[in-house]
C-alpha atoms as a PDB file:
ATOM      1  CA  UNK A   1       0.000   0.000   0.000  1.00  0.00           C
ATOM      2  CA  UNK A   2       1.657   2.985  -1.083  1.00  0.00           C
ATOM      3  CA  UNK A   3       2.095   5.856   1.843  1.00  0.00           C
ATOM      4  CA  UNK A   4      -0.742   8.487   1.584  1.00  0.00           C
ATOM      5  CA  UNK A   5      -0.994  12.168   2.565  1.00  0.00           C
ATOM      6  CA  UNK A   6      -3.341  14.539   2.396  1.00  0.00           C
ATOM      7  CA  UNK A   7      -4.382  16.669  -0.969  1.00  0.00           C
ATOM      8  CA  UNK A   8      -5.487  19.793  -0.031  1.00  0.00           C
ATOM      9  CA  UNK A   9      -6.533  21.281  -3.420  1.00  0.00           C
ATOM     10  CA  UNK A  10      -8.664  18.135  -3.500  1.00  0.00           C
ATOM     11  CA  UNK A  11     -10.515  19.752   0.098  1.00  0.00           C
ATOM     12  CA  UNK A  12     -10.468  23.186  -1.685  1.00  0.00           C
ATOM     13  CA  UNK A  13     -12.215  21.963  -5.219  1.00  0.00           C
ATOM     14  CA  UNK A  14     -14.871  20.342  -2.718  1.00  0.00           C
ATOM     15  CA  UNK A  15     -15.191  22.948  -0.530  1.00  0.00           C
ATOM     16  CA  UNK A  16     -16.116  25.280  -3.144  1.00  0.00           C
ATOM     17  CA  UNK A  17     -18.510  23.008  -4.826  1.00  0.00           C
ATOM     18  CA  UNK A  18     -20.601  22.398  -1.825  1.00  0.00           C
ATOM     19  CA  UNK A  19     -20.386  25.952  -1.657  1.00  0.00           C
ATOM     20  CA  UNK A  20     -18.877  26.186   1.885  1.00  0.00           C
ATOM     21  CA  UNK A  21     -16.732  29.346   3.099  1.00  0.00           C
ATOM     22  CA  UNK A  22     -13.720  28.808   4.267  1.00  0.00           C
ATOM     23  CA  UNK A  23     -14.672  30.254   7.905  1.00  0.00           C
ATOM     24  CA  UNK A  24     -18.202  27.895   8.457  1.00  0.00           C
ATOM     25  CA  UNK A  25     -15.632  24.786   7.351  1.00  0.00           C
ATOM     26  CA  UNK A  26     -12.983  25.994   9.386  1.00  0.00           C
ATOM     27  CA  UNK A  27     -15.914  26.285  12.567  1.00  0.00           C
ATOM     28  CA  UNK A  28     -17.596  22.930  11.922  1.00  0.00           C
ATOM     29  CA  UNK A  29     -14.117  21.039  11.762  1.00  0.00           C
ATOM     30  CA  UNK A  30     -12.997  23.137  14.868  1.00  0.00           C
ATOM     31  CA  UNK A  31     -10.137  24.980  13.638  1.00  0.00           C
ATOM     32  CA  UNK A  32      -9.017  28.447  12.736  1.00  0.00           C
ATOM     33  CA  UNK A  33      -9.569  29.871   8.617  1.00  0.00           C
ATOM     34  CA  UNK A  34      -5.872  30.208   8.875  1.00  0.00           C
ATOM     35  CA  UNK A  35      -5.264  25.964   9.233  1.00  0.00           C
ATOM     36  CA  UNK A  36      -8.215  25.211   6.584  1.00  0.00           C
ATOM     37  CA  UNK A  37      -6.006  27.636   4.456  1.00  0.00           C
ATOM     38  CA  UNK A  38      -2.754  25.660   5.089  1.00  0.00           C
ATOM     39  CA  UNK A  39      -4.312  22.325   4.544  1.00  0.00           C
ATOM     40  CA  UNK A  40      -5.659  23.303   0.837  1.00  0.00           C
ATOM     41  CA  UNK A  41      -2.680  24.942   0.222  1.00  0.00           C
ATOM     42  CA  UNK A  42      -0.910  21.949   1.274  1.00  0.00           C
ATOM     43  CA  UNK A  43       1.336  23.634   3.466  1.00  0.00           C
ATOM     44  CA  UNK A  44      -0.329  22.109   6.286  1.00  0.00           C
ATOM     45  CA  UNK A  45      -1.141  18.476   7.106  1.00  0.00           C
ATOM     46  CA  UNK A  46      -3.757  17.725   8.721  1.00  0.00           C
ATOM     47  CA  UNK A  47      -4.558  14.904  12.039  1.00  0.00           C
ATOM     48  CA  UNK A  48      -6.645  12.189  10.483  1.00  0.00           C
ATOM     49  CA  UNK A  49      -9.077  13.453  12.402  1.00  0.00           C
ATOM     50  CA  UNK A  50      -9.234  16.465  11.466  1.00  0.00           C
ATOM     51  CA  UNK A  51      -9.350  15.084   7.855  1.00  0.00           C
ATOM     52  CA  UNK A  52     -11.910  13.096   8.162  1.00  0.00           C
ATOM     53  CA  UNK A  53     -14.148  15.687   9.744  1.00  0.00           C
ATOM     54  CA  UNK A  54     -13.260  18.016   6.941  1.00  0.00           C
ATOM     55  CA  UNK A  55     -14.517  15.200   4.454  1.00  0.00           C
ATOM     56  CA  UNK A  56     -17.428  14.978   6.184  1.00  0.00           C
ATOM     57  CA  UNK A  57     -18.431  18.536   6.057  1.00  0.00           C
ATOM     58  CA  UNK A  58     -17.784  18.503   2.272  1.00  0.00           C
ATOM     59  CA  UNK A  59     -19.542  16.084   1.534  1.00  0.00           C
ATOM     60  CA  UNK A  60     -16.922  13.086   0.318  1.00  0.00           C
ATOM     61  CA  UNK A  61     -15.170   9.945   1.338  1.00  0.00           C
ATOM     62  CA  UNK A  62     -11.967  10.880   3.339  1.00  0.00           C
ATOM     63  CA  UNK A  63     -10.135   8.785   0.500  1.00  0.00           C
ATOM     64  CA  UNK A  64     -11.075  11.391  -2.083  1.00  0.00           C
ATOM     65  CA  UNK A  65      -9.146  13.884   0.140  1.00  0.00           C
ATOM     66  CA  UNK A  66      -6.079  11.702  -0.272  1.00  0.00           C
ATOM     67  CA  UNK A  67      -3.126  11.085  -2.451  1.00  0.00           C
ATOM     68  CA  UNK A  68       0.107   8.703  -2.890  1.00  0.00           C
ATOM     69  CA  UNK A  69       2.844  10.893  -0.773  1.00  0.00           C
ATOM     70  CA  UNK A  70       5.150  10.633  -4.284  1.00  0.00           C
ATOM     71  CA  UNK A  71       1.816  12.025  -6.259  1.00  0.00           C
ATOM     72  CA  UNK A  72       1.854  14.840  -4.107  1.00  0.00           C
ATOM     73  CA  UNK A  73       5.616  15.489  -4.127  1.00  0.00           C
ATOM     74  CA  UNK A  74       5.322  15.378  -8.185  1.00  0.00           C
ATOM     75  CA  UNK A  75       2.502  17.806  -8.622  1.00  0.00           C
END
């Protein structure tokens, strides 16, 4: 199983097509606007927790919101 980290313009594409703002995601998931901005930028990894509560609130499977670690690193 290849090692898998989080894709955060994968949260960002969904975030925008449930039509969320950044500040209601980053209050349901219990986190500042600043961190939801890291972790779509990708400068920020998420806890799996954290992840998965972020999926939720989107609206998708916590896999979509992840990638191969090399994927990542390529693109």
């Amino acid at each position: 199983m290849p090692d898998l980290t989080f894709n955060g313009p994968a949260l960002r594409s969904a975030r925008r097509r449930a039509r969320i703002p950044a500040t209601r995601l980053a209050r349901a998931a219990g986190r500042t606007e600043r961190s939801v901005r890291g972790y779509e930028t990708g400068n920020v990894q998420p806890p799996i927790r954290i992840a998965a509560r972020l999926a939720a609130e989107v609206g998708v499977d916590l896999v979509e919101l992840l990638a191969p670690a090399d994927e990542r690193r390529a693109g």
